[in-house]
Protein backbone atom coordinates (compact mmCIF):
# COMPACT_ATOMS: atom_id res chain seq x y z
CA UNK A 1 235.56 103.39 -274.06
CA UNK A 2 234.30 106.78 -274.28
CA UNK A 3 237.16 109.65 -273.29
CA UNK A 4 236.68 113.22 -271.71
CA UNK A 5 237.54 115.73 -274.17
CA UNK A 6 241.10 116.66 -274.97
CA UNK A 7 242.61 119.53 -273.43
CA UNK A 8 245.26 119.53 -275.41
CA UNK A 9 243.32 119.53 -278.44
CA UNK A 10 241.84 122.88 -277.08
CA UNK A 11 244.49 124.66 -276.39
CA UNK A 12 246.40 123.77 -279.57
CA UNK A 13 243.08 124.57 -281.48
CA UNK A 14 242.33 128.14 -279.60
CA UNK A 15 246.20 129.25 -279.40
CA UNK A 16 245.33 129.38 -275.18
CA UNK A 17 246.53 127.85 -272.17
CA UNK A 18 243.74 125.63 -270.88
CA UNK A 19 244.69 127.99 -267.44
CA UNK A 20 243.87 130.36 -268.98
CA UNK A 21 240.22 129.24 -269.66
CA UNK A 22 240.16 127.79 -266.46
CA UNK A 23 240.37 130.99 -264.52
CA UNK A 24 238.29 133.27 -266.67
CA UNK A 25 235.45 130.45 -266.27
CA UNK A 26 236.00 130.56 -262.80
CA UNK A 27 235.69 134.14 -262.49
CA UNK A 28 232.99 134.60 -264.43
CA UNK A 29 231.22 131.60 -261.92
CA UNK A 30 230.46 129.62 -264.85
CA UNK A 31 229.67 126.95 -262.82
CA UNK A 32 226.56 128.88 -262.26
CA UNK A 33 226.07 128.99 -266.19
CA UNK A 34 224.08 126.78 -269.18
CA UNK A 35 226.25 125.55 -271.66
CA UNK A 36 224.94 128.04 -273.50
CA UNK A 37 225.81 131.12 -271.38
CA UNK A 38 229.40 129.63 -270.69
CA UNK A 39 230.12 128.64 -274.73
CA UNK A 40 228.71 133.03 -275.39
CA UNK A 41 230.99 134.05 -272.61
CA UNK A 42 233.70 132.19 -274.08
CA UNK A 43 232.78 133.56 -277.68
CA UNK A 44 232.59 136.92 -276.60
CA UNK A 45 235.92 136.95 -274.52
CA UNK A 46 237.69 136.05 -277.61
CA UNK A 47 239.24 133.01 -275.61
CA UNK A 48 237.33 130.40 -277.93
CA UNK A 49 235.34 130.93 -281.05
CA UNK A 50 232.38 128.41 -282.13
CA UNK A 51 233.30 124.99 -282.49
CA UNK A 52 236.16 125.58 -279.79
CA UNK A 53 234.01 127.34 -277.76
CA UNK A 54 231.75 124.65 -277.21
CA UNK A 55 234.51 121.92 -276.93
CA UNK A 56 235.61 124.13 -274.10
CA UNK A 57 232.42 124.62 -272.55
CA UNK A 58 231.95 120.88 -272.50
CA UNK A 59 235.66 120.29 -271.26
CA UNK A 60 234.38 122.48 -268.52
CA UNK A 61 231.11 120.59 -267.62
CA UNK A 62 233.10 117.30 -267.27
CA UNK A 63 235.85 118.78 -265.50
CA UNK A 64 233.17 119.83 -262.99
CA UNK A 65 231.54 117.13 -262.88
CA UNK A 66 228.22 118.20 -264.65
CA UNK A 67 228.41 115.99 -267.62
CA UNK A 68 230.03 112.45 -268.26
CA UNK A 69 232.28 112.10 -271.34
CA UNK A 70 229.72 110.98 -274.21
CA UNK A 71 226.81 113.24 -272.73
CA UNK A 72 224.90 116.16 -274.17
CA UNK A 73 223.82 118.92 -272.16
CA UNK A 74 220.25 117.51 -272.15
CA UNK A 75 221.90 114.42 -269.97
CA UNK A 76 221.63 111.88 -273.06
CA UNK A 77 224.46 110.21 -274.19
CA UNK A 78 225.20 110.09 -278.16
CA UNK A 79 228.38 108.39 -280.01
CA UNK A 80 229.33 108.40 -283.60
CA UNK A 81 232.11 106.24 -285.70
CA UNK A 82 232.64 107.24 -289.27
CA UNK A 83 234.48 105.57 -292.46
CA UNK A 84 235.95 106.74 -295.52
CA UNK A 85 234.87 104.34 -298.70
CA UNK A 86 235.33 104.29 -302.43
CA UNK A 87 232.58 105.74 -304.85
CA UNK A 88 230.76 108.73 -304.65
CA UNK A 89 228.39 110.03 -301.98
CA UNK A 90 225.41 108.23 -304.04
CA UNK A 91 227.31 104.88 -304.39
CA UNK A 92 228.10 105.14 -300.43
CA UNK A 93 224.58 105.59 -299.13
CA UNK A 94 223.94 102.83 -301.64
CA UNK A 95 226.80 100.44 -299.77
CA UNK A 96 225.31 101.38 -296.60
CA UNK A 97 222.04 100.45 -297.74
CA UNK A 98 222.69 97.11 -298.31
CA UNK A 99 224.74 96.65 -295.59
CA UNK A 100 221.51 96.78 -293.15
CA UNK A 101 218.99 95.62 -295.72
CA UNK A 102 215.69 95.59 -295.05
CA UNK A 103 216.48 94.97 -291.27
CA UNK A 104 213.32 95.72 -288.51
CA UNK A 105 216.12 95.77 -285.83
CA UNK A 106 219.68 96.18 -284.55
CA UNK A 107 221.09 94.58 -282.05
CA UNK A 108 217.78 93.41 -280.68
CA UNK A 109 216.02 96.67 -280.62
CA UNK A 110 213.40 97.34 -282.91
CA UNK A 111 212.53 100.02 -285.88
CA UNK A 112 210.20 101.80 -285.21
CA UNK A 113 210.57 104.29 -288.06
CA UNK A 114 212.17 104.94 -290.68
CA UNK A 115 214.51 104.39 -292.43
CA UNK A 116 213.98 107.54 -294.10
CA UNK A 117 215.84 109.09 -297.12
CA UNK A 118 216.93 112.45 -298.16
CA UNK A 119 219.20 114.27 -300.29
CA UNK A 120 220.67 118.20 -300.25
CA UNK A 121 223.03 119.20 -302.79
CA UNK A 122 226.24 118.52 -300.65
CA UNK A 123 225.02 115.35 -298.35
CA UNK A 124 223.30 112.36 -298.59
CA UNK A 125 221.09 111.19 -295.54
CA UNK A 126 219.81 107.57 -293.83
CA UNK A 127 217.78 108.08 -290.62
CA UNK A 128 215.62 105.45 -288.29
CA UNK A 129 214.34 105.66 -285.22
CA UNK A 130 214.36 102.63 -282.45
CA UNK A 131 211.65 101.36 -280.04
CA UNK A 132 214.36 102.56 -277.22
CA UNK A 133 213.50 105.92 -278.20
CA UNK A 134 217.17 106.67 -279.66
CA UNK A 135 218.00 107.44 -282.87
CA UNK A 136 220.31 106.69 -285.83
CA UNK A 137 221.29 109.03 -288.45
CA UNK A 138 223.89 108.85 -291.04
CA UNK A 139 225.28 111.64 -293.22
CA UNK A 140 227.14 111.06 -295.99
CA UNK A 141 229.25 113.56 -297.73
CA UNK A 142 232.21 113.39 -300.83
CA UNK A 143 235.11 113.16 -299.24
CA UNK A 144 237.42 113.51 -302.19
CA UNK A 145 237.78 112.56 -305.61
CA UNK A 146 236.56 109.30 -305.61
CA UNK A 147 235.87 108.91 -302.50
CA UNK A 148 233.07 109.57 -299.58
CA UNK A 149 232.51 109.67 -295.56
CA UNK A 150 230.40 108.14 -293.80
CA UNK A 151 229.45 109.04 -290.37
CA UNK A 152 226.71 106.91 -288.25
CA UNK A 153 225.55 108.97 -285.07
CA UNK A 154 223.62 107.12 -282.48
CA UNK A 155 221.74 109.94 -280.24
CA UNK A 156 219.19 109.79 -277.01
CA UNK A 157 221.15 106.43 -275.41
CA UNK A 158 220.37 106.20 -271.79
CA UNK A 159 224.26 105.30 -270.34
CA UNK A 160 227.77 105.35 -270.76
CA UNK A 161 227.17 101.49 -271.21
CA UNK A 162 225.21 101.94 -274.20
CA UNK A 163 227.89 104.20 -275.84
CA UNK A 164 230.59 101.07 -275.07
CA UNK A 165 228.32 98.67 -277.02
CA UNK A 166 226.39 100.75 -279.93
CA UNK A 167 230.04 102.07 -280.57
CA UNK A 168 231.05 98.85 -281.25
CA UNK A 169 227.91 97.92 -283.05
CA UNK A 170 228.12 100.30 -285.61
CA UNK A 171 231.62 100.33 -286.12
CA UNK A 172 231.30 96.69 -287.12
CA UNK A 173 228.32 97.42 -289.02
CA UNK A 174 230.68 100.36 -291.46
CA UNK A 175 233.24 97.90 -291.56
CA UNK A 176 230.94 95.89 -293.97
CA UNK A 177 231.16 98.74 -296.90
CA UNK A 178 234.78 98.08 -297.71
């Protein structure tokens, strides 16, 4: 199940009351606003800097009813699940790699491209794209000593519905690189 975001988070993360927030957004008539304009506002108040700004701004946007927990600002819905594993970032994306195999779908929906591979000095990357039109991508990054994280996000789904089950999907599908 996919949650709103957490208020309490927020205000722990930003040092302010989510009241606070509440009535500068209001008097500023960010209902009126993008997400952009509202997360600047925000930024240039000083009430909540970059990441927390945005967190806010989409706290905001569900609390008015503009966006559903799960949903980007484009009205897509994305999720993500991640896991830690042994090895390095190479011997990760190597795990996950064999873990889906030469597959030409997930759960019933075809590739359509990909998977592609690419490397930067700090990540490791597995992309494909499915005949839905959504997209996977996995980042993989060294975690510690030892170890590495892998993150799956699952971008352009169509409904809440779709979060429920590719959530699960890929969560089961990480599970496989213990």
């Amino acid at each position: 199940m996919v949650r709103s975001i957490n208020i309490e988070a927020i205000e722990k993360g930003t040092g302010i009351s989510w009241s606070k927030v509440e009535d500068f957004l209001t008097g500023i008539d960010a209902a009126t606003l993008s997400h952009k304009e509202i997360a600047r506002a925000l930024n240039e108040s000083g009430l909540a800097e970059g990441w927390w700004a945005q967190s806010a701004t989409v706290a905001f946007e569900q609390q008015i009813g503009r966006r559903q927990p799960g949903q980007d600002c484009d009205g897509e819905f994305q999720t993500s699940v991640s896991k830690t594993v042994q090895g390095s970032m190479d011997q990760a994306r190597d795990k996950w790699v064999a873990a889906v195999g030469t597959a030409e779908e997930f759960s019933g929906i075809a590739v359509t491209r990909g998977p592609e591979l690419s490397d930067t000095a700090k990540w490791r990357y597995w992309r494909c794209g499915l005949a839905d039109g959504s997209r996977v991508n996995v980042h993989i990054y060294e975690k510690a000593a030892g170890k590495a994280s892998v993150g799956l996000q699952h971008e352009r789904l169509e409904s809440v519905e779709q979060l429920d089950h590719w959530r699960a999907f890929w969560k089961a599908k990480l599970g496989e690189l213990a």
